[in-house]
N, C-alpha and C. Protein backbone atom coordinates (compact mmCIF):
# COMPACT_ATOMS: atom_id res chain seq x y z
N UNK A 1 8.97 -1.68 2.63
CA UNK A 1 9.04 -0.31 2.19
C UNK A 1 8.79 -0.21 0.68
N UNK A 2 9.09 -0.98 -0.33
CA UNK A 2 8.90 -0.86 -1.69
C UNK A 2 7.87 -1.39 -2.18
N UNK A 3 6.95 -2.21 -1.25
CA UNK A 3 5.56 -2.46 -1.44
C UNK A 3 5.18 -1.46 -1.55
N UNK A 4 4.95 -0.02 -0.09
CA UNK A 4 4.38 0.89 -0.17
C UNK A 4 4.48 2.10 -0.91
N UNK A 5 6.24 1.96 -1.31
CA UNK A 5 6.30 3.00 -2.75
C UNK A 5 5.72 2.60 -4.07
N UNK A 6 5.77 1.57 -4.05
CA UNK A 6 4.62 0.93 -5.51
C UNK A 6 3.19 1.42 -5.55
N UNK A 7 2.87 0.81 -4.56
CA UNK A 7 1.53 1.22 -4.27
C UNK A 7 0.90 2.96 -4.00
N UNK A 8 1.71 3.24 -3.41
CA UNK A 8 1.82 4.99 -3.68
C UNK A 8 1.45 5.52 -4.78
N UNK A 9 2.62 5.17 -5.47
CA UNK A 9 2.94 5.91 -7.14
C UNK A 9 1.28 5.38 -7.83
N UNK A 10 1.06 3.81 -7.90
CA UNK A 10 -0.12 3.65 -8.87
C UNK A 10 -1.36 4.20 -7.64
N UNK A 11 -1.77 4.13 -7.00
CA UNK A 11 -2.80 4.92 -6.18
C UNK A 11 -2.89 6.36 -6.57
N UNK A 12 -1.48 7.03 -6.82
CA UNK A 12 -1.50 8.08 -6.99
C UNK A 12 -1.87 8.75 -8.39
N UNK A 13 -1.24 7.73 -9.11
CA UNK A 13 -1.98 7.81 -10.93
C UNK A 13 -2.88 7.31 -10.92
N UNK A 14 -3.68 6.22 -10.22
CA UNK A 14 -5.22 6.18 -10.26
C UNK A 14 -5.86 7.08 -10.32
N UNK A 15 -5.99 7.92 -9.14
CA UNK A 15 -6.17 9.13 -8.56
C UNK A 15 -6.28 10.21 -10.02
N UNK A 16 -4.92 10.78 -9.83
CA UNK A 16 -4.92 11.53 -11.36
C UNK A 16 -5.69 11.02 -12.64
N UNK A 17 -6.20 9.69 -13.10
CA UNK A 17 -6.66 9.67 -14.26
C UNK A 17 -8.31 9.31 -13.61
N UNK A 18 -8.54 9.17 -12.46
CA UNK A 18 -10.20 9.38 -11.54
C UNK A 18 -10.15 10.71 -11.96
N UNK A 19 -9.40 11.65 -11.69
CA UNK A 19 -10.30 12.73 -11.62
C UNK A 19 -9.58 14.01 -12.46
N UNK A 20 -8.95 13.62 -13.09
CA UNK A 20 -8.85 14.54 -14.58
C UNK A 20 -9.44 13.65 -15.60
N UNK A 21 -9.23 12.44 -15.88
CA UNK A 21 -10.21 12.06 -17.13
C UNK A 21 -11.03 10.82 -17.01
N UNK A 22 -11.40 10.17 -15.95
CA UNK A 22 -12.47 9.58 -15.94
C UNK A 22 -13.65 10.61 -15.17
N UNK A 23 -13.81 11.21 -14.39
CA UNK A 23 -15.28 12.55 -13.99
C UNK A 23 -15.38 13.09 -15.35
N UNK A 24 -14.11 13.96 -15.26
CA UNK A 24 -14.88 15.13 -16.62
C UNK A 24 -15.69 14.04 -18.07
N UNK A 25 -15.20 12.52 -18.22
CA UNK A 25 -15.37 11.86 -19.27
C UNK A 25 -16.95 11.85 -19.59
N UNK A 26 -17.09 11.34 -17.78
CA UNK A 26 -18.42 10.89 -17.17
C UNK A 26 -19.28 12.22 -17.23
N UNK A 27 -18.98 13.19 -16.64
CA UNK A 27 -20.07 14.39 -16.58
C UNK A 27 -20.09 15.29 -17.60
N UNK A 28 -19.05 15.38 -17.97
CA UNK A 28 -19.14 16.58 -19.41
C UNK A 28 -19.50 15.60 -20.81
N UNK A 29 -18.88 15.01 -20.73
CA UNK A 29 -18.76 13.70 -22.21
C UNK A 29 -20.42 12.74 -22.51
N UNK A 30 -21.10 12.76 -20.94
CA UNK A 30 -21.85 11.41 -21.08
C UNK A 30 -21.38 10.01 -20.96
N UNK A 31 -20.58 9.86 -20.29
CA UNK A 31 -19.80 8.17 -20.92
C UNK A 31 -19.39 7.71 -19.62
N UNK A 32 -19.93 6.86 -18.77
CA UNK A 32 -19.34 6.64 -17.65
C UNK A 32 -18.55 5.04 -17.61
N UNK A 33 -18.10 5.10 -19.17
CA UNK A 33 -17.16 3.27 -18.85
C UNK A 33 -16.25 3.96 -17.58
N UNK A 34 -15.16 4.71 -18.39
CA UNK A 34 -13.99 5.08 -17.51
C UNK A 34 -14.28 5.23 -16.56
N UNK A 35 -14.85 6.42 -15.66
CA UNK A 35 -15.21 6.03 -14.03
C UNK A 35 -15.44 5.09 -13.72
N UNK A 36 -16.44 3.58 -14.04
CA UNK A 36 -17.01 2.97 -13.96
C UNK A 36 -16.08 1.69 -13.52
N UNK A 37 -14.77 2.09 -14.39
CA UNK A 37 -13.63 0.85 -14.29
C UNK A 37 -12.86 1.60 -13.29
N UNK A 38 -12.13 2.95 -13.22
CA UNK A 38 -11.25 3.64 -12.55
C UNK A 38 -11.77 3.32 -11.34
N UNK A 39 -12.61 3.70 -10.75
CA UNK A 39 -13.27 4.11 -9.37
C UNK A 39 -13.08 3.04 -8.76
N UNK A 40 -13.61 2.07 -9.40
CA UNK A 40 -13.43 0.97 -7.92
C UNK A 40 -11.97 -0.13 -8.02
N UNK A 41 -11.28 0.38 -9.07
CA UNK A 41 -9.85 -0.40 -9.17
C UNK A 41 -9.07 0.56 -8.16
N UNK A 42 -9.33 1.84 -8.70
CA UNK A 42 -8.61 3.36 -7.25
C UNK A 42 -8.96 2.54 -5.70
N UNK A 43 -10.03 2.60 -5.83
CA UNK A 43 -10.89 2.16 -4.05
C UNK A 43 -10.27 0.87 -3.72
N UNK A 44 -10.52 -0.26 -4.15
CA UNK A 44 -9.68 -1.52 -3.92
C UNK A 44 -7.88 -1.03 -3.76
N UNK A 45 -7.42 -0.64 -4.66
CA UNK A 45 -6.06 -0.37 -4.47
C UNK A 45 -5.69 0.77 -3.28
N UNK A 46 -6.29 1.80 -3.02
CA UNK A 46 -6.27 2.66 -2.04
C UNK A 46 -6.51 2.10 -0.46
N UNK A 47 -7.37 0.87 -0.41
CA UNK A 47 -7.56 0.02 0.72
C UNK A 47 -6.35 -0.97 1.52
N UNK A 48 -5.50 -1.40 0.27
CA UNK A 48 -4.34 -2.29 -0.07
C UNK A 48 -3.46 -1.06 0.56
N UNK A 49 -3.52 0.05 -0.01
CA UNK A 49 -2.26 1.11 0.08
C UNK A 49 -2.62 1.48 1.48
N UNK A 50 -3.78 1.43 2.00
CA UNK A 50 -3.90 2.01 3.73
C UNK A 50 -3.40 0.99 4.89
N UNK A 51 -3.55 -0.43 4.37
CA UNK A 51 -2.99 -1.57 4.91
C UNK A 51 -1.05 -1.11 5.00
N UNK A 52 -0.29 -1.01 3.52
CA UNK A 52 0.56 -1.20 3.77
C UNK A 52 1.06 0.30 4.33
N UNK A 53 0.43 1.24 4.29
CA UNK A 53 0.90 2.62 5.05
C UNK A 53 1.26 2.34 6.10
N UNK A 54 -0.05 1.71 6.95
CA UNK A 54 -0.24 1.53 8.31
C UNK A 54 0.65 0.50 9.24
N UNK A 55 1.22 -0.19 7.92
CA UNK A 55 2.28 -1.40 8.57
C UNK A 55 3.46 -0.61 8.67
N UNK A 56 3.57 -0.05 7.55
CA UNK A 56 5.09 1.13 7.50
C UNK A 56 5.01 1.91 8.48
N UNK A 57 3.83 2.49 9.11
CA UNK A 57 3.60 3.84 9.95
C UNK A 57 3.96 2.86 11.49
N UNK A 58 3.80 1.63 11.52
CA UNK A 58 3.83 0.76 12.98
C UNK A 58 4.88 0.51 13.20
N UNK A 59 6.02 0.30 12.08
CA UNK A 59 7.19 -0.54 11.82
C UNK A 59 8.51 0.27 12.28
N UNK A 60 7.48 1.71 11.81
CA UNK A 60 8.78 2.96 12.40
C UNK A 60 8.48 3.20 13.10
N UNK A 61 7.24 3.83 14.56
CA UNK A 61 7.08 4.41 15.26
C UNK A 61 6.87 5.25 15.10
N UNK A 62 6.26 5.87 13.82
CA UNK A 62 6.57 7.21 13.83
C UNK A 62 4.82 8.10 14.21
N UNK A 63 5.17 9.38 14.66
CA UNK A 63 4.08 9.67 15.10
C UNK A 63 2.48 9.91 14.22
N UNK A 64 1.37 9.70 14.30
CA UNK A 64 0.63 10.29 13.83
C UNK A 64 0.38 10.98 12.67
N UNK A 65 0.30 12.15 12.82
CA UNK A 65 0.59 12.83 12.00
C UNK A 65 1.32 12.25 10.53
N UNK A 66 2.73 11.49 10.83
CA UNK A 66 2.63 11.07 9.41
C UNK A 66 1.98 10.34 8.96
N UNK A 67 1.28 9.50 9.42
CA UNK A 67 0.21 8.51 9.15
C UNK A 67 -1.04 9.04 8.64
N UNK A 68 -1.41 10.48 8.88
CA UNK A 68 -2.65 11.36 8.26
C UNK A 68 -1.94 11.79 6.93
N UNK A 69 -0.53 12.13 6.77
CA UNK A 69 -0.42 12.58 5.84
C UNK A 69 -0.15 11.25 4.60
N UNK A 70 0.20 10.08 5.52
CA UNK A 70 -0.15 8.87 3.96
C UNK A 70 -1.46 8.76 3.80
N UNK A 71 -2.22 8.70 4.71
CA UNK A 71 -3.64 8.71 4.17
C UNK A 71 -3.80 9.58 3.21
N UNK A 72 -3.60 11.04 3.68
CA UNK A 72 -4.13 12.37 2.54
C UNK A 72 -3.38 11.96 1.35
N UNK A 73 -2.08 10.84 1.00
CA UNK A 73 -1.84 11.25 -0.26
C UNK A 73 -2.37 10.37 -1.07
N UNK A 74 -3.56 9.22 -0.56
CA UNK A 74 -4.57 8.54 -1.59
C UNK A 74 -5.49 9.46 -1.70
N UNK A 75 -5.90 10.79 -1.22
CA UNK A 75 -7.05 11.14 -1.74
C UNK A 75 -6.89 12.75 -2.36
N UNK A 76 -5.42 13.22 -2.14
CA UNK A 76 -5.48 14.31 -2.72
C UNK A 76 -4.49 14.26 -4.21
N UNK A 77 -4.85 14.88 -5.14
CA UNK A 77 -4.38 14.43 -5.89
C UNK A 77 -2.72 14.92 -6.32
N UNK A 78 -1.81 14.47 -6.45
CA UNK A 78 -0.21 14.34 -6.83
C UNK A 78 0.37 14.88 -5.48
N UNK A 79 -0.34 14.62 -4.33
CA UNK A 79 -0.06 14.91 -3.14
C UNK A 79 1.16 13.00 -2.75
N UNK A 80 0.29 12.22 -3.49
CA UNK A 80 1.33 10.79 -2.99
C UNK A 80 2.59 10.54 -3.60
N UNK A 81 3.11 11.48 -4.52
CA UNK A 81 3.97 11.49 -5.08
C UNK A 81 5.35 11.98 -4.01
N UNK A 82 4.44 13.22 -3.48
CA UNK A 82 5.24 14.20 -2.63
C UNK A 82 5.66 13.17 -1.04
N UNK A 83 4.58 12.93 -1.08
CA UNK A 83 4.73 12.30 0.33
C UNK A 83 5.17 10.41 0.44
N UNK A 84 5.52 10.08 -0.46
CA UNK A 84 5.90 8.95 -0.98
C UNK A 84 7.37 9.16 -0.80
N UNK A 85 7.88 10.20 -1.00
CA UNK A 85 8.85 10.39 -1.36
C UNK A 85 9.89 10.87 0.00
N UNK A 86 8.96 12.20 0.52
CA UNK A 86 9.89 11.96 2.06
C UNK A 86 9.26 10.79 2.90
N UNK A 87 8.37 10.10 3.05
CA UNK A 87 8.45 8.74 3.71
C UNK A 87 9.15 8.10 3.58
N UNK A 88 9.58 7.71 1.79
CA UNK A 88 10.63 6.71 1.94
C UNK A 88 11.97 6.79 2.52
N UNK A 89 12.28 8.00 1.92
CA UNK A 89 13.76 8.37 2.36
C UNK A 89 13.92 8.44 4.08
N UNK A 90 12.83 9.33 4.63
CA UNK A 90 12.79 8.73 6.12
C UNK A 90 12.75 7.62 6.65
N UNK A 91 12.03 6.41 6.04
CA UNK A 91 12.40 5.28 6.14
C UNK A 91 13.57 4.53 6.02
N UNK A 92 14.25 5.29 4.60
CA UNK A 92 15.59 4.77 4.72
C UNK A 92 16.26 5.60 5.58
N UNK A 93 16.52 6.32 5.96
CA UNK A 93 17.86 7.05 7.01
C UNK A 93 17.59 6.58 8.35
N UNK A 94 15.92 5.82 8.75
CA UNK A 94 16.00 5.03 10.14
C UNK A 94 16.65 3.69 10.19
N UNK A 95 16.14 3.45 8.73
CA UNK A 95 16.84 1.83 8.64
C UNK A 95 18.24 1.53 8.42
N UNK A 96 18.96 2.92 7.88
CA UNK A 96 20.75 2.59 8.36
C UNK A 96 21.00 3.49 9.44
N UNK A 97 20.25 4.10 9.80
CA UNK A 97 20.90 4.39 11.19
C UNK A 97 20.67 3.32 12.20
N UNK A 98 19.79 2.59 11.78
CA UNK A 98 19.68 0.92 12.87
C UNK A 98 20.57 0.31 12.88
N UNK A 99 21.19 0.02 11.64
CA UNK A 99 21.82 -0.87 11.48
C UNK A 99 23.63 -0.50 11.48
């Protein structure tokens, strides 16, 4: 579970600095280092973060649907913050109610 809140949070500030200041850097500015480095460190790490979603999403049973909504929160932006956040805690209230 704290793999996938790690990975959340920086996917999710990837995200935010892809596309508030590495695009506008690139298209308004002329300068495409920043995208150039952001983009595919986001993409590699967002791949990592769909792996460990999908282990979390297997581990609970849980339906569908939440599993679209960890996906949506690598690609929408300060959306993984939100949804990072009731995942985990749902995660935790299954894991002491297991136990």
């Amino acid at each position: 579970m704290s793999r996938y809140r790690v990975l959340a949070n920086v996917v999710g500030v990837l995200l935010i600095v892809l596309i508030f200041i590495a695009v506008p850097v690139k298209y308004i500015g002329g300068e495409p280092i920043v995208s150039s480095i952001v983009s595919p460190v986001h993409g590699v790490l967002y791949m990592v973060y769909l792996v460990f979603a999908f282990d979390l999403y297997r581990r609970a049973g849980w339906p569908v649907s939440r599993m679209v909504s960890m996906v949506a929160a690598g690609l929408v932006p300060f959306l993984a913050f939100f949804v990072e956040r009731r995942v985990v805690a749902e995660a935790r209230a299954q894991q002491q109610a297991s136990t």
